[in-house]
Protein backbone atom coordinates (compact mmCIF):
# COMPACT_ATOMS: atom_id res chain seq x y z
CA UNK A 1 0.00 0.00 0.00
CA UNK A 2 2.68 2.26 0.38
CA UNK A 3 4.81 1.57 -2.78
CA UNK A 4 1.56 1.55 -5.29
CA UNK A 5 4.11 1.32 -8.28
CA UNK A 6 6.80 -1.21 -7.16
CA UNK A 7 6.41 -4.86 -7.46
CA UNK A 8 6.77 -6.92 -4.99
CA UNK A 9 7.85 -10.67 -5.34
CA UNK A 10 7.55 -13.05 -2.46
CA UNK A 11 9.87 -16.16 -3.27
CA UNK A 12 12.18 -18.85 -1.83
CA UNK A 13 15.81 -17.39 -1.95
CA UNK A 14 17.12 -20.49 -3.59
CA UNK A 15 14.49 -20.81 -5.97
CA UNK A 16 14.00 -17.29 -7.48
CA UNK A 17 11.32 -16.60 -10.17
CA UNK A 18 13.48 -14.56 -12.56
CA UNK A 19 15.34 -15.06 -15.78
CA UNK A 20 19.05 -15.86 -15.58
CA UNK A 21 21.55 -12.39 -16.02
CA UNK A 22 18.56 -10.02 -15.06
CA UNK A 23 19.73 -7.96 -11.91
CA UNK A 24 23.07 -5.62 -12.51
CA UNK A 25 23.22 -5.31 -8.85
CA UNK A 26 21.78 -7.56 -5.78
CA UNK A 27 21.86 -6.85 -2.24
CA UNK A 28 21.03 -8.98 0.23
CA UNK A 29 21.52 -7.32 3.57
CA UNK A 30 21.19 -9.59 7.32
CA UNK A 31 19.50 -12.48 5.00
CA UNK A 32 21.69 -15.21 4.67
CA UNK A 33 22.49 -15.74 8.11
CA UNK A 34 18.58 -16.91 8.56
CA UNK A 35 18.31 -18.99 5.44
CA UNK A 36 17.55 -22.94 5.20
CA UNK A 37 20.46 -23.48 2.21
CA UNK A 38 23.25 -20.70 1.78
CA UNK A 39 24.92 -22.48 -1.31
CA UNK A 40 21.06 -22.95 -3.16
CA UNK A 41 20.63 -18.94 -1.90
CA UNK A 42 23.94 -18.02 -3.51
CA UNK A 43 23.78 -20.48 -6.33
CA UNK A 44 20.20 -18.53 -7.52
CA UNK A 45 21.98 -14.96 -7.01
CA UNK A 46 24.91 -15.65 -9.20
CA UNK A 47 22.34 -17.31 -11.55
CA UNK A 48 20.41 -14.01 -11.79
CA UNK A 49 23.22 -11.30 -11.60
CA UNK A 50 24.48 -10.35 -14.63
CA UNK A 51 28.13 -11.10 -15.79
CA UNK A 52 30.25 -8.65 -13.75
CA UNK A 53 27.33 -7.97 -11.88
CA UNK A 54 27.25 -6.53 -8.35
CA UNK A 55 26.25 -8.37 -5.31
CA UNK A 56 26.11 -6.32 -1.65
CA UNK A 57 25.92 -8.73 0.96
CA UNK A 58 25.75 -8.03 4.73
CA UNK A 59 25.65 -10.75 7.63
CA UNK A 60 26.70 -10.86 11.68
CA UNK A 61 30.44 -11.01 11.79
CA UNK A 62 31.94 -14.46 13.71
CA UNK A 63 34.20 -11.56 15.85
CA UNK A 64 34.80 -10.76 19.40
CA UNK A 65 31.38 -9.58 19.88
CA UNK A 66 29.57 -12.08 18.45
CA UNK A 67 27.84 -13.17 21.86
CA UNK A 68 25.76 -10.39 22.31
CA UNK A 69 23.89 -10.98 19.05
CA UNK A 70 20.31 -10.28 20.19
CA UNK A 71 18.94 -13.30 18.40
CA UNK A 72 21.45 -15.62 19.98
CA UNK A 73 21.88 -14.79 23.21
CA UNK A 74 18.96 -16.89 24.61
CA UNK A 75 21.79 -19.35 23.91
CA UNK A 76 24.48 -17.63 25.90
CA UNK A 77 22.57 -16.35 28.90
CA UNK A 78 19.22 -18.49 28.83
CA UNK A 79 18.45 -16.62 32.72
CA UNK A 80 19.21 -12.91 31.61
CA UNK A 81 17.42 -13.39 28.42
CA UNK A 82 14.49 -14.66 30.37
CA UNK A 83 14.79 -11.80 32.03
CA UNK A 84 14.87 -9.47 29.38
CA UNK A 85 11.61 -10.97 27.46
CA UNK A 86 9.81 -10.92 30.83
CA UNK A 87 6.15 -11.97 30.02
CA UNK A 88 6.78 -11.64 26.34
CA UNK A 89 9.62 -14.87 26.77
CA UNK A 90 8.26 -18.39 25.22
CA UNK A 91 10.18 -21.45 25.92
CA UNK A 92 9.32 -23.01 22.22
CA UNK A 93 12.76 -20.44 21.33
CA UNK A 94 14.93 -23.07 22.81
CA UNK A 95 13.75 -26.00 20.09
CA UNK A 96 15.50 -24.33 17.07
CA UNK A 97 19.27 -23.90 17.05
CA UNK A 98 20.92 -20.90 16.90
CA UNK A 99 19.03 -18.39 14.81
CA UNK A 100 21.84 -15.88 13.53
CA UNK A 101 24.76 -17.77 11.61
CA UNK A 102 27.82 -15.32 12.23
CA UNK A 103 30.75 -15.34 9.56
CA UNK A 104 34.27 -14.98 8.99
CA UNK A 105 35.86 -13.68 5.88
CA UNK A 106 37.21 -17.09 4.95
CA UNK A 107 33.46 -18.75 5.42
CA UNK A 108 32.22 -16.18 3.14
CA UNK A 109 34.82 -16.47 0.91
CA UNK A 110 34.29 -20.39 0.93
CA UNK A 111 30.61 -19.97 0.15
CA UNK A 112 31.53 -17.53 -2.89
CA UNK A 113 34.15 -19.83 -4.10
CA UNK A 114 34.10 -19.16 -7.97
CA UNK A 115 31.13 -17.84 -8.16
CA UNK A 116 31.85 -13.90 -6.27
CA UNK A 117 35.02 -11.80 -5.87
CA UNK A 118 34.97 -9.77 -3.03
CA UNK A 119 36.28 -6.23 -3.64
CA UNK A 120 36.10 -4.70 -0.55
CA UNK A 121 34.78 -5.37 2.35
CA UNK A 122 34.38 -3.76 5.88
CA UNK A 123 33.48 -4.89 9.60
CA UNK A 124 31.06 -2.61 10.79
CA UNK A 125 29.81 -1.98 14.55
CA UNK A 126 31.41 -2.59 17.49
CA UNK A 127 29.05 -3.45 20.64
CA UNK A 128 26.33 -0.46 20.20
CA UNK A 129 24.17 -1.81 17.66
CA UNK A 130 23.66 -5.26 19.55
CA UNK A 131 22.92 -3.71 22.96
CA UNK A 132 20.67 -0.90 21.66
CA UNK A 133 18.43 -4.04 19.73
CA UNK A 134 18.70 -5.84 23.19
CA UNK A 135 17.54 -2.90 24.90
CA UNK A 136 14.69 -1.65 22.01
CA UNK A 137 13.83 -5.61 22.28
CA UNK A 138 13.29 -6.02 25.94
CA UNK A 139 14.11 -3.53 28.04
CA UNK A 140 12.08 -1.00 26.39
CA UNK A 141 9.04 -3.31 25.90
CA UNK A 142 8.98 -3.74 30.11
CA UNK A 143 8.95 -0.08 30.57
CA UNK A 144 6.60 1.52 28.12
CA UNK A 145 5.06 -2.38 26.96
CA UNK A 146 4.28 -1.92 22.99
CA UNK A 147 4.04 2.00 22.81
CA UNK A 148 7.54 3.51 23.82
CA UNK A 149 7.87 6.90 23.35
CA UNK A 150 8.73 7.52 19.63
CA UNK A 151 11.47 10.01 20.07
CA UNK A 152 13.63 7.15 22.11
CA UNK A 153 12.70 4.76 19.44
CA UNK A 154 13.60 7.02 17.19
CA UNK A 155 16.84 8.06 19.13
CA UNK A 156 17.82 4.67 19.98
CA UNK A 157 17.58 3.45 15.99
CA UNK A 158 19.81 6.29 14.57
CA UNK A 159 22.57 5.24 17.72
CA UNK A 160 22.28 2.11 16.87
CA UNK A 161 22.76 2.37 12.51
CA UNK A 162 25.57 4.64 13.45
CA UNK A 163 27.70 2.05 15.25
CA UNK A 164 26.66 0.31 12.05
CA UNK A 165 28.40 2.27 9.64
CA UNK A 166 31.90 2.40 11.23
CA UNK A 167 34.43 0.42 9.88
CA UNK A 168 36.13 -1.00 13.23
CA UNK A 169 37.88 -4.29 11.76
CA UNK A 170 38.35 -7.13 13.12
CA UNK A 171 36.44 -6.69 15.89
CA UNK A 172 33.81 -5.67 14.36
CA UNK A 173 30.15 -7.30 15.04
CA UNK A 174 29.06 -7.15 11.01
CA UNK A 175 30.62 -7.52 7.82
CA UNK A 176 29.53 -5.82 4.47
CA UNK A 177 30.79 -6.70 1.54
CA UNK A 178 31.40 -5.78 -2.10
């Protein structure tokens, strides 16, 4: 409803609906981490990106900071994440295995094998972004339940996406690459 003129496909990410060479550039940003099969997702991007194409690709880093991924740390601290979720926690979390994959630059570049060259890449946030979603999550959800006040949302989102564009290497929480 609010993009009247774009067209919007709905579609496995290893079985894509479009003809092969099609897409100059693909991004797929905090997707592949979630997916059921990485090398059928990747196979069906290089399969639509045109030769010399451009793929963007963002996941969670496998860094220093990797254990205070929001979406893992259930796993981690199973009592403080209880905690955090409060009334809003449900055990049924703890039958699925870890949620977020996190990757190094030599897993990626494994996955690609012949089929992507990285560029350039860069290792973006440090500890911010993590513990502002923990706190937006949870925290903010006890205090003000579903309505929080929207200039701290607000606030709290631009902190975090900050501490997401800074390059701080290898310790880094995410990696984007090129």
């Amino acid at each position: 409803r609010l993009f009247p003129n774009v067209n919007f496909v709905v579609a496995s990410s290893d079985n894509l609906p479009f003809k092969s060479g099609i897409f100059d550039t693909i991004t797929i940003t905090d997707v592949l981490e979630h997916v059921n099969s990485e090398e059928g997702t990747l196979e069906e991007i290089s399969r639509t990106l045109r030769k010399k194409g451009i793929l963007i690709l963002s996941v969670p880093y496998n860094g220093l900071f990797r254990f205070i991924d929001a979406f893992n740390m259930k796993y981690y601290f199973p009592r403080l994440y209880r905690w955090f979720k409060g009334r809003n926690f449900d055990s049924k979390i703890y039958s699925t295995d870890f949620w977020h994959r996190h990757y190094s630059l030599n897993d990626l570049e494994g996955l690609f094998r012949n089929r992507f060259l990285i560029k350039k890449y860069y290792r973006g946030c440090l500890a911010l972004y993590p513990l502002v979603w923990i706190f937006r999550d949870s925290l903010m959800k006890k205090v003000f339940g579903d309505n929080p006040p929207k200039f701290l949302d607000e606030f709290l989102g631009i902190l975090g996406h900050a501490d997401y564009s800074v390059n701080y290497g290898p310790i880094g929480y995410h990696i984007v690459l090129e």
